[in-house]
C-alpha atoms as a PDB file:
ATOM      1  CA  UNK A   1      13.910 -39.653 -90.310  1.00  0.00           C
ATOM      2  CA  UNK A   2      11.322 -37.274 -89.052  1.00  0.00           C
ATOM      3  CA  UNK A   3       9.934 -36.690 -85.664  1.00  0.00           C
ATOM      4  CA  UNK A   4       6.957 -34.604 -85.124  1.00  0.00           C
ATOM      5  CA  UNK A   5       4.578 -33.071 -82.135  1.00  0.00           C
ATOM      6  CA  UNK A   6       0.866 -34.033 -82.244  1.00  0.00           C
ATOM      7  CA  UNK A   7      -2.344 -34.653 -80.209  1.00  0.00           C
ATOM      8  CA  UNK A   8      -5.153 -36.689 -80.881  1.00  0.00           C
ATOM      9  CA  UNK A   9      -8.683 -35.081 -79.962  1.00  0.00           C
ATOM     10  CA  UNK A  10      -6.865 -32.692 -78.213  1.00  0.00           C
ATOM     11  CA  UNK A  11      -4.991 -34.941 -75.940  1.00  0.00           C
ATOM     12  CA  UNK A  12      -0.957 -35.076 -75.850  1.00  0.00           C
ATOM     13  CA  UNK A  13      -0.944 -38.899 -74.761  1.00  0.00           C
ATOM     14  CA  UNK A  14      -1.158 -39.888 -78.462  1.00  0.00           C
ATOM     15  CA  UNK A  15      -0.352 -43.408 -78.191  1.00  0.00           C
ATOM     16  CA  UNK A  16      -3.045 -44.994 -76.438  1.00  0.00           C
ATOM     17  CA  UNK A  17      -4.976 -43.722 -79.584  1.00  0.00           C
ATOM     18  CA  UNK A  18      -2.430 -45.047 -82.450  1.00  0.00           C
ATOM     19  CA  UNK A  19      -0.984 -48.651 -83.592  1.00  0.00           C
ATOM     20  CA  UNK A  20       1.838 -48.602 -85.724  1.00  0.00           C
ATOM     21  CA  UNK A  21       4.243 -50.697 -87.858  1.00  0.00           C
ATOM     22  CA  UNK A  22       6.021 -50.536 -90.797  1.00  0.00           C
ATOM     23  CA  UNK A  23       3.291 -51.166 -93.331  1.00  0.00           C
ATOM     24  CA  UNK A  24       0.310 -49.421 -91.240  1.00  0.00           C
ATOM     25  CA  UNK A  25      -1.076 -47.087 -89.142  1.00  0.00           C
ATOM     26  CA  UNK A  26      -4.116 -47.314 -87.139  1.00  0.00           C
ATOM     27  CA  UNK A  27      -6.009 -44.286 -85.790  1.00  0.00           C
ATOM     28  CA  UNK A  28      -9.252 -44.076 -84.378  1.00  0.00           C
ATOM     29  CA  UNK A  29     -12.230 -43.443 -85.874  1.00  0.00           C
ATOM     30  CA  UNK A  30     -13.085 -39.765 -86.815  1.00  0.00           C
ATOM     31  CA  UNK A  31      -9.385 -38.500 -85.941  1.00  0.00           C
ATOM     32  CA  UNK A  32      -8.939 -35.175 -87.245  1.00  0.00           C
ATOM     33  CA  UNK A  33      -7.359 -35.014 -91.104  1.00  0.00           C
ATOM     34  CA  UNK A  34      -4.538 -33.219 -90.298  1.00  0.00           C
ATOM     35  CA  UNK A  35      -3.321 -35.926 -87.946  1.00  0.00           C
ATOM     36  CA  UNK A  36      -4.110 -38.615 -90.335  1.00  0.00           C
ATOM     37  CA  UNK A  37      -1.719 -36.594 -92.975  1.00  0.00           C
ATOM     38  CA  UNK A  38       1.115 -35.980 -89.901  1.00  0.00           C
ATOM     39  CA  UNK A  39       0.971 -39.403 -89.459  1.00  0.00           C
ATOM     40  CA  UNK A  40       1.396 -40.451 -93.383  1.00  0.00           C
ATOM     41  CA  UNK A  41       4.223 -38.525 -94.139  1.00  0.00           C
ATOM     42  CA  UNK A  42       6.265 -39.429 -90.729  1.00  0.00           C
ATOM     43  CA  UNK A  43       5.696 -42.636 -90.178  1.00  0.00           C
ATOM     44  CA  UNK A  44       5.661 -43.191 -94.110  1.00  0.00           C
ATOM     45  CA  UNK A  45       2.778 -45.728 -93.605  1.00  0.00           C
ATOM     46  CA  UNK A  46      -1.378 -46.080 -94.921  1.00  0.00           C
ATOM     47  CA  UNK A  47      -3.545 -44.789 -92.291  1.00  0.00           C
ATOM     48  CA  UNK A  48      -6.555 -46.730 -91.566  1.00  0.00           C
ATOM     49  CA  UNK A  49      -9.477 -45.538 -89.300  1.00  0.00           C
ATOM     50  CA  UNK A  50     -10.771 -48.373 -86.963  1.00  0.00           C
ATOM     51  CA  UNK A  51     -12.253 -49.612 -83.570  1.00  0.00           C
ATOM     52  CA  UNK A  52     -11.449 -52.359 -81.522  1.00  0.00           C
ATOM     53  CA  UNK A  53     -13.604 -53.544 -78.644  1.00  0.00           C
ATOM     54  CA  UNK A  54     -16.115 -50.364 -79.358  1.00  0.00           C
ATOM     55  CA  UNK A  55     -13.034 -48.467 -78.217  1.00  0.00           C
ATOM     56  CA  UNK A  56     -10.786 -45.342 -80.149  1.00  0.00           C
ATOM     57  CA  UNK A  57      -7.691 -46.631 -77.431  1.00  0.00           C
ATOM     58  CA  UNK A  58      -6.420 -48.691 -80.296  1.00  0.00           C
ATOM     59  CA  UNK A  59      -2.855 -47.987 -78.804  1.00  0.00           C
ATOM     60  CA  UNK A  60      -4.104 -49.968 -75.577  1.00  0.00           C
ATOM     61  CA  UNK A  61      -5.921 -52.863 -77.087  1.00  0.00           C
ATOM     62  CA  UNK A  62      -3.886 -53.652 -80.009  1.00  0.00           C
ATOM     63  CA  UNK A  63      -0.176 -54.951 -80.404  1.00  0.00           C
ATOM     64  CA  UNK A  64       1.765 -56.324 -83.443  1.00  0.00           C
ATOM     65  CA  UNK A  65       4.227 -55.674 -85.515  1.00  0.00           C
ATOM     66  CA  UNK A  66       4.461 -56.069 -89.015  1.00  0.00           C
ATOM     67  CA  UNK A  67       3.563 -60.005 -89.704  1.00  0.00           C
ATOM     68  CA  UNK A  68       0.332 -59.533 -87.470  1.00  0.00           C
ATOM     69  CA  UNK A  69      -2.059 -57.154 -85.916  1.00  0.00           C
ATOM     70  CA  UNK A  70      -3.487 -58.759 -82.788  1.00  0.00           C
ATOM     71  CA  UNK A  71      -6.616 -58.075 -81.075  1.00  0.00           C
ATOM     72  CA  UNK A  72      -8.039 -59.005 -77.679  1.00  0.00           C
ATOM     73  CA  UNK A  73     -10.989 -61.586 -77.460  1.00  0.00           C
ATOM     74  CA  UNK A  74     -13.490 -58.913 -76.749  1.00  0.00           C
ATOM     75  CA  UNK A  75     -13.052 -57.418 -80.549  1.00  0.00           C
ATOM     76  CA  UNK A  76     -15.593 -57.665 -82.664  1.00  0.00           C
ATOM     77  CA  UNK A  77     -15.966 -59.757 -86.119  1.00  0.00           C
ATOM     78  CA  UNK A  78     -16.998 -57.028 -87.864  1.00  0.00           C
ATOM     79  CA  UNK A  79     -13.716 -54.677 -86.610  1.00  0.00           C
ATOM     80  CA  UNK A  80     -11.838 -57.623 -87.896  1.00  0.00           C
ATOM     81  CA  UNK A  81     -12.986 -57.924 -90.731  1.00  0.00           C
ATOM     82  CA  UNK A  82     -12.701 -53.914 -91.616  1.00  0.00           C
ATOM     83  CA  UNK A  83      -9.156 -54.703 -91.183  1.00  0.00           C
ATOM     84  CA  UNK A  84      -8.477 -57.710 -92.936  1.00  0.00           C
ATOM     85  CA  UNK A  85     -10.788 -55.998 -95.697  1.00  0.00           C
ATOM     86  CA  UNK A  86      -7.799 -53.309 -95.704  1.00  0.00           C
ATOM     87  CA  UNK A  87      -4.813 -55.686 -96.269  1.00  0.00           C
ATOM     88  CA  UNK A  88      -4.003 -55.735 -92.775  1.00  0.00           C
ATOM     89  CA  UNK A  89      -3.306 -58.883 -90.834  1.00  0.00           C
ATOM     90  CA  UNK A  90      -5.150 -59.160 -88.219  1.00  0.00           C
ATOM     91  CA  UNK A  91      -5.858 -61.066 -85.817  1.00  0.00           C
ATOM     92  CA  UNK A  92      -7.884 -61.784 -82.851  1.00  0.00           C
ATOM     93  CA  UNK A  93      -5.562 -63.678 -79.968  1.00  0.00           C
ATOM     94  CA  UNK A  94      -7.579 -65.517 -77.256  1.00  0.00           C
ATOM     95  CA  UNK A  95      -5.617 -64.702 -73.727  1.00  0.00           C
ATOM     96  CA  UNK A  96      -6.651 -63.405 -70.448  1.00  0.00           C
ATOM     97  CA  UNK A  97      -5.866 -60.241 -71.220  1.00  0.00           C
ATOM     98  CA  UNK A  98      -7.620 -57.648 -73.009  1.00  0.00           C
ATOM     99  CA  UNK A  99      -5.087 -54.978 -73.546  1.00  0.00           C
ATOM    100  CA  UNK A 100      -2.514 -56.576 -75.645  1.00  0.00           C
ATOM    101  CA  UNK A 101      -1.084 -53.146 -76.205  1.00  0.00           C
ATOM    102  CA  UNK A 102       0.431 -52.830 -72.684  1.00  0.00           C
ATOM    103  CA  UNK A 103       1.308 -56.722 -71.872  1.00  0.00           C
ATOM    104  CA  UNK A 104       2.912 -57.306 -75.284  1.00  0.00           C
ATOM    105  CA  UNK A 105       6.189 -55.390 -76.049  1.00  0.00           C
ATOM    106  CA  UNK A 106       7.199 -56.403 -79.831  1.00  0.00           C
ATOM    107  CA  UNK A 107       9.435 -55.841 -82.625  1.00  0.00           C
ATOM    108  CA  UNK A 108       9.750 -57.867 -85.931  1.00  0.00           C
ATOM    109  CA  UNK A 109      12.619 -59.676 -83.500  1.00  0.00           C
ATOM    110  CA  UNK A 110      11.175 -60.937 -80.582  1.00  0.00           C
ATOM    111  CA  UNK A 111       8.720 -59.998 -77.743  1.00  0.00           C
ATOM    112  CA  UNK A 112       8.706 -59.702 -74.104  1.00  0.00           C
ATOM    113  CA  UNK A 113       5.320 -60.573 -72.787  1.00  0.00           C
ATOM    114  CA  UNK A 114       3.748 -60.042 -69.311  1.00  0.00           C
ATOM    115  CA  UNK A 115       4.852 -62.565 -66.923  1.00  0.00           C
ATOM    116  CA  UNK A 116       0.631 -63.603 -65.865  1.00  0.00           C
ATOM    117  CA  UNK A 117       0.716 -65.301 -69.194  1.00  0.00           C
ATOM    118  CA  UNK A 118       0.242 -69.272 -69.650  1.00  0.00           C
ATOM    119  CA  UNK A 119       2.729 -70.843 -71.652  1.00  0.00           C
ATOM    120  CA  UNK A 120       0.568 -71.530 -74.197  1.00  0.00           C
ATOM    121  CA  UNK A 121      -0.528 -67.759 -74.729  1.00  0.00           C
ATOM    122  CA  UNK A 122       2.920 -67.036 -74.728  1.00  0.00           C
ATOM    123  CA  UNK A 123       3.340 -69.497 -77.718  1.00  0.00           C
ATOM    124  CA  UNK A 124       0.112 -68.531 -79.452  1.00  0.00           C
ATOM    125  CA  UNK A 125       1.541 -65.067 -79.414  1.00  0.00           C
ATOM    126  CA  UNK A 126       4.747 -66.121 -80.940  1.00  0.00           C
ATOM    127  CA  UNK A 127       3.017 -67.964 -83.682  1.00  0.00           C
ATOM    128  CA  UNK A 128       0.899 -65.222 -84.503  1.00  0.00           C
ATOM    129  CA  UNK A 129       3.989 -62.767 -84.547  1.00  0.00           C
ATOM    130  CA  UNK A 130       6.432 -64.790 -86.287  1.00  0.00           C
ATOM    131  CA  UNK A 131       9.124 -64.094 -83.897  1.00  0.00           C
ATOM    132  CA  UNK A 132      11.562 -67.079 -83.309  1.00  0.00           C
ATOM    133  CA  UNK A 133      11.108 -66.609 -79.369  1.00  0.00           C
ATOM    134  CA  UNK A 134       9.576 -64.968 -76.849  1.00  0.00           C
ATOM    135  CA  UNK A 135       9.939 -64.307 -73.018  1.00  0.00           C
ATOM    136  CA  UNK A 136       7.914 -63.664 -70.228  1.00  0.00           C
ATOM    137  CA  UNK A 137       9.003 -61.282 -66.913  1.00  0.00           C
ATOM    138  CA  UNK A 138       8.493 -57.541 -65.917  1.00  0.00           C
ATOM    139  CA  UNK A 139      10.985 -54.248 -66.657  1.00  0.00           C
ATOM    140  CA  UNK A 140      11.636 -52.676 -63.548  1.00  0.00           C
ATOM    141  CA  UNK A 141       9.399 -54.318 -61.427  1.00  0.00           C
ATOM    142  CA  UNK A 142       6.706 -53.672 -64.037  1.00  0.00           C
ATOM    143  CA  UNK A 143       4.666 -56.270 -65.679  1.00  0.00           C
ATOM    144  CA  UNK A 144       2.675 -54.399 -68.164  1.00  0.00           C
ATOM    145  CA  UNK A 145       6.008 -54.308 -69.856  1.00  0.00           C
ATOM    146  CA  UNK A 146       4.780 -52.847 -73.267  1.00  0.00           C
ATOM    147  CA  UNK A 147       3.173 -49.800 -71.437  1.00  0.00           C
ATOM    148  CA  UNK A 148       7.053 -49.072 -70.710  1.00  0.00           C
ATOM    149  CA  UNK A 149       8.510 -48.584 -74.010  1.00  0.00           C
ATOM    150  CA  UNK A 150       8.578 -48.040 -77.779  1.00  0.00           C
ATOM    151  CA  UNK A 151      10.350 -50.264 -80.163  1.00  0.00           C
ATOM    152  CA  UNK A 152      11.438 -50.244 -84.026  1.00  0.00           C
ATOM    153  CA  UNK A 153      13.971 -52.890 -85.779  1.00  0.00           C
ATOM    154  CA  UNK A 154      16.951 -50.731 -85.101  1.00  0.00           C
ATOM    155  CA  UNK A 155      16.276 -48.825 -81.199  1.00  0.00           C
ATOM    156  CA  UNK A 156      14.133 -48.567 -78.537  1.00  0.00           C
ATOM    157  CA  UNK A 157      13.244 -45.856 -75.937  1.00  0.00           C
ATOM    158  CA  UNK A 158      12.184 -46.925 -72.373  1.00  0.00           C
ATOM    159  CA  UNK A 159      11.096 -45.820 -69.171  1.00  0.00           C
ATOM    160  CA  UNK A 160      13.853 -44.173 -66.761  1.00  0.00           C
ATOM    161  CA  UNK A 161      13.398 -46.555 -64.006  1.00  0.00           C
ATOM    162  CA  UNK A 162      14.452 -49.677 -66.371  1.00  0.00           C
ATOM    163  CA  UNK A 163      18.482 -50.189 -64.808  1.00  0.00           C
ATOM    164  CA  UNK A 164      21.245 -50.106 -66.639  1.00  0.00           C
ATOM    165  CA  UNK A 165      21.326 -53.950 -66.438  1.00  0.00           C
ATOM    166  CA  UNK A 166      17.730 -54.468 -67.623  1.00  0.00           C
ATOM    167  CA  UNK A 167      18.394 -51.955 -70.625  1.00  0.00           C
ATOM    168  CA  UNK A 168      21.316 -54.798 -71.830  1.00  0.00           C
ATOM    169  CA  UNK A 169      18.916 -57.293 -71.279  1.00  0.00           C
ATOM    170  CA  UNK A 170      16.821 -55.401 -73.551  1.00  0.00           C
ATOM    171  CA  UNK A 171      19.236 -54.924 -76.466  1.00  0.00           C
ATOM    172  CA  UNK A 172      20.119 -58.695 -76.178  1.00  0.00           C
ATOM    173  CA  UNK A 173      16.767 -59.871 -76.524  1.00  0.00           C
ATOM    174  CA  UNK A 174      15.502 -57.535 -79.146  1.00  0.00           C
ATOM    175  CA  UNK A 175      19.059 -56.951 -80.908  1.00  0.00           C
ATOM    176  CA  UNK A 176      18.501 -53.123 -81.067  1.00  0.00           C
ATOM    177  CA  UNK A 177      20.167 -50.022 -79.230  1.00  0.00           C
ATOM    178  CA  UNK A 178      18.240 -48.767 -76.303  1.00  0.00           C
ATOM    179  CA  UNK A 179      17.711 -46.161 -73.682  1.00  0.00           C
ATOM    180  CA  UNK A 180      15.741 -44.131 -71.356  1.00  0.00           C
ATOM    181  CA  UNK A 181      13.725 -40.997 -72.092  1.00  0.00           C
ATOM    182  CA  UNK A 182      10.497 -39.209 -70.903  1.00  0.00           C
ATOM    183  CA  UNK A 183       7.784 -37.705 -72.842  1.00  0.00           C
ATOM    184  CA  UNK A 184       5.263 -35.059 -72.249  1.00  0.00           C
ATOM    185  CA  UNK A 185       6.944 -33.211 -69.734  1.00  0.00           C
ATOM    186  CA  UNK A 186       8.321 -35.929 -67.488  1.00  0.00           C
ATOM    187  CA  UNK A 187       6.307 -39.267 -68.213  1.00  0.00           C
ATOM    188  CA  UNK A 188       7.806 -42.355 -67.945  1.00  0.00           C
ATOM    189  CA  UNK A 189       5.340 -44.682 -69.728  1.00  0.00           C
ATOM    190  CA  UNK A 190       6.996 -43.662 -72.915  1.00  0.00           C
ATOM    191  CA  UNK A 191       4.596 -45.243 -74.838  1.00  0.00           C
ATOM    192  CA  UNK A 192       1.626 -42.625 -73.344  1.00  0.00           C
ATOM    193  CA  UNK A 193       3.302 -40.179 -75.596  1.00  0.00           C
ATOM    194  CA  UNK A 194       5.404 -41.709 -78.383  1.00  0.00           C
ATOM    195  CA  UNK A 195       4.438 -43.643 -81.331  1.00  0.00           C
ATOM    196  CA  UNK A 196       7.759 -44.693 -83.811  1.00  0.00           C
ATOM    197  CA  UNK A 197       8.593 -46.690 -86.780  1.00  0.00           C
ATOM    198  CA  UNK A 198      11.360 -47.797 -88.736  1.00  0.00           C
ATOM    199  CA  UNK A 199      10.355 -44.041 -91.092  1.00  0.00           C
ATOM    200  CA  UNK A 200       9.760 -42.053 -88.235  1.00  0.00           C
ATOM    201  CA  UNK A 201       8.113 -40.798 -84.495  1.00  0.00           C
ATOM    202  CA  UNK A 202       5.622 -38.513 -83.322  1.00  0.00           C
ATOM    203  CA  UNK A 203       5.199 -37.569 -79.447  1.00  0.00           C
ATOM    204  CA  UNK A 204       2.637 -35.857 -77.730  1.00  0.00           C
ATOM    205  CA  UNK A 205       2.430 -31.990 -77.853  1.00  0.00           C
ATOM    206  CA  UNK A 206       3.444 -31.431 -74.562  1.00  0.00           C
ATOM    207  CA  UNK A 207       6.925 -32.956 -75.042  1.00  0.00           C
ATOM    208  CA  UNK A 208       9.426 -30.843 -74.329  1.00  0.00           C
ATOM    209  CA  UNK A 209      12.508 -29.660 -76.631  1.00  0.00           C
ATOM    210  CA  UNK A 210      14.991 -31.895 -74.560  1.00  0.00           C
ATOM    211  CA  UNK A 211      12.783 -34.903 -74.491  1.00  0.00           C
ATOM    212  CA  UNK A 212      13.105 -34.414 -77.749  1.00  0.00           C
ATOM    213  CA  UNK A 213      16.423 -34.437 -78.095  1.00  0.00           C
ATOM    214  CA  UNK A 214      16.997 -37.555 -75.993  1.00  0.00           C
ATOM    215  CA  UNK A 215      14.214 -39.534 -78.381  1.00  0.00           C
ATOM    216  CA  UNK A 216      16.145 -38.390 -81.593  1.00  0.00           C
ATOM    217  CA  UNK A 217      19.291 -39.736 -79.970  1.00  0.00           C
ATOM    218  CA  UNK A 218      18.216 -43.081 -78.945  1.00  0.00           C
ATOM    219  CA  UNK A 219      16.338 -43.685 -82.448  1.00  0.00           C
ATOM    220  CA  UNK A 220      19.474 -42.928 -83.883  1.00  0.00           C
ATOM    221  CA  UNK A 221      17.730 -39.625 -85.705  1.00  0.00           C
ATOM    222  CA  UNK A 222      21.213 -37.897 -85.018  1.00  0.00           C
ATOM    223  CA  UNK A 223      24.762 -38.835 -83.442  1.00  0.00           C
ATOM    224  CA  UNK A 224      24.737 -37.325 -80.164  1.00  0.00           C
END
């Protein structure tokens, strides 16, 4: 599985910019080529240019993973229906919350969602996702608890702070080996700099060589 360094309009925090699942990836729109062909052959997905809320931070707006795409309320019909014109299935999910990327943390498992959310968004969500269950709380002390890591079926990489209880927690809910990593050059909001897949990962440029390593070990890319 390959892992590779990129920026997005120059910038190293590459996933606010990028969505990704198994089947997809979303970029924004007028991304350079070359990242659009990076992010083909590593992730092993289609990449499809797109906007959500008049905004290229798909990577903040959007969550999913691969049953549904989900947009916040203040998306527009026509961005929805680029996407569902594509094959993708999306979604637009009506909750307080506009940036679904950083209060929804998914897999095609489960999801923990921020702990400000109504029962009833919480079971929207589920619905939407096709996820048996879902739970609501914060990761150390956090509530925006998909700003704090990056999941796939099989691992997940997380912010430092997260203990070594709330990493178990973790691996119970979503049934997949974890741990805790930085990315360009000490960030903790892994998901700033890290985008990943069941294929493969890309991190922003300024991730450093034993970041590196620690990412490839947690997403199982080599035995440590």
């Amino acid at each position: 599985m390959p892992l590779e360094k990129l920026r997005v309009f120059g910038n190293p925090n590459i996933g606010v910019y990028i969505f990704t699942n198994n089947n997809v990836t979303l970029v924004p729109e007028g991304v350079e080529g070359s990242v659009k062909k990076v992010l083909r052959e590593v992730l092993g997905t289609d990449v499809v240019e797109a906007r959500v809320a008049d905004s290229t931070l798909l990577g903040v707006f959007v969550a999913g993973n691969d049953k549904a795409v989900l947009l916040p309320k203040t998306a527009k019909e026509e961005e929805l229906d680029k996407l569902r014109s594509a094959g993708i299935p999306a979604k637009i999910v009506q909750t307080t919350f506009t940036a679904l990327g950083n209060v929804i943390l998914a897999n095609n498992k489960f999801a923990l969602l921020h702990p400000e959310l109504s029962d009833s968004e919480a079971e929207l969500i589920r619905s939407e996702l096709g996820v048996p269950s879902v739970r609501k709380g914060a990761l150390a002390k956090i509530p925006t608890v998909g700003s704090l890591g990056v999941l796939n079926d099989f691992s997940g990489v997380f912010h430092p702070d997260l203990s070594s209880a709330e990493l178990k927690y973790v691996e119970s809910l979503f049934g997949v080996r974890v741990g805790t990593a930085t990315v360009n050059f000490g960030v903790g909001f892994v998901k700033v700099g890290l985008v990943a897949n069941n294929n493969g990962a890309v991190v922003g440029e300024l991730t450093t060589g034993p970041e590196i390593m620690r990412i490839m070990e947690i997403l199982n890319f080599y035995k440590a």
